[in-house]
Protein backbone atom coordinates (compact mmCIF):
# COMPACT_ATOMS: atom_id res chain seq x y z
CA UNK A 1 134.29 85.46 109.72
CA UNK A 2 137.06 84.38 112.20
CA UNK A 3 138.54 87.41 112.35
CA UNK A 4 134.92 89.59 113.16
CA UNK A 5 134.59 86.47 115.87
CA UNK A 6 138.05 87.43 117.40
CA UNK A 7 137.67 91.05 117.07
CA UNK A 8 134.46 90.91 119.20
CA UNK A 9 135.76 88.75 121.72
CA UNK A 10 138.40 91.17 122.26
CA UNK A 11 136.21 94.32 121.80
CA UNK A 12 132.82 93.11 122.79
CA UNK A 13 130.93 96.47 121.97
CA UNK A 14 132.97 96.64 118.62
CA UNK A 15 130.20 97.45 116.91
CA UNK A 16 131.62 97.54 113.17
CA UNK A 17 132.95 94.31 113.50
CA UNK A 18 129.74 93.39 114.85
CA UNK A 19 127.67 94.92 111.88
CA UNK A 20 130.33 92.69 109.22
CA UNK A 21 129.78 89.08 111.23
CA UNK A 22 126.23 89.65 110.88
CA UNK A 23 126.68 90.22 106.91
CA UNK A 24 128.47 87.63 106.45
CA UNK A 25 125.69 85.53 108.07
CA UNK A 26 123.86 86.48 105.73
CA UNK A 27 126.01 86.02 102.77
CA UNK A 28 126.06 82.25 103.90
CA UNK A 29 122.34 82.33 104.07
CA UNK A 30 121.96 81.92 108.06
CA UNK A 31 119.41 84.52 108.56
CA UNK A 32 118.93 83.45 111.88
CA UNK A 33 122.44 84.29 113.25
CA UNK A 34 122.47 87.19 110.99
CA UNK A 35 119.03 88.34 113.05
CA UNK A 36 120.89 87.63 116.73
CA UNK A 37 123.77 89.69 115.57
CA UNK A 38 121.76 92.37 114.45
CA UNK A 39 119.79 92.63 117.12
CA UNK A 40 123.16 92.06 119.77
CA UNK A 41 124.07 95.52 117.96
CA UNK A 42 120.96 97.50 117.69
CA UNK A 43 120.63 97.07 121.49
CA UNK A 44 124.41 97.74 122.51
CA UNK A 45 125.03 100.49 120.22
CA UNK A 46 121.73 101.73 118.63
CA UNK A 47 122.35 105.12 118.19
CA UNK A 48 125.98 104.49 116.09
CA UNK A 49 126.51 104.38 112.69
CA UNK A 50 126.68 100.21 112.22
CA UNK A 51 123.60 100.12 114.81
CA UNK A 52 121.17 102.44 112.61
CA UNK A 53 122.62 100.50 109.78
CA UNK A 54 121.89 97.03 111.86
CA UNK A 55 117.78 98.19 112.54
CA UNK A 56 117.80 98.91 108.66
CA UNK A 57 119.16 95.10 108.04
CA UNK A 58 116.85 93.54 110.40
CA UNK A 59 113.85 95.42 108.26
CA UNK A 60 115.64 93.63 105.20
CA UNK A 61 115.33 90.14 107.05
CA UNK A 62 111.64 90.73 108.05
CA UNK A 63 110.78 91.36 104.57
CA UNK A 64 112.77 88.52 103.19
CA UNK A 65 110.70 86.17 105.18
């Protein structure tokens, strides 16, 4: 997780790093942070691979609730 964490502090709009924080997120069960970085992605890089993937994962977390 560090690593996604440095890699977007570097590379703010590094949108597969991005896409990999939020996973892990939600490996650890923090839906919540998994949601913000989801939704940090979807709106800087919606149209990209990892932010079409991202809207898909934030359908996931909807129905998971």
């Amino acid at each position: 997780m560090q690593d996604f964490k440095q890699a977007i502090a570097a590379v703010p709009d590094y949108a597969e790093a991005q896409y990999w924080l939020a996973e892990c997120y939600i490996k650890k069960k923090d839906w919540e942070e998994a949601k913000t970085q989801f939704q940090a992605l979807v709106k800087t890089a919606p149209d990209s691979e990892f932010g079409l993937k991202a809207q898909n994962r934030l359908n996931d977390l909807k129905q998971m609730k």
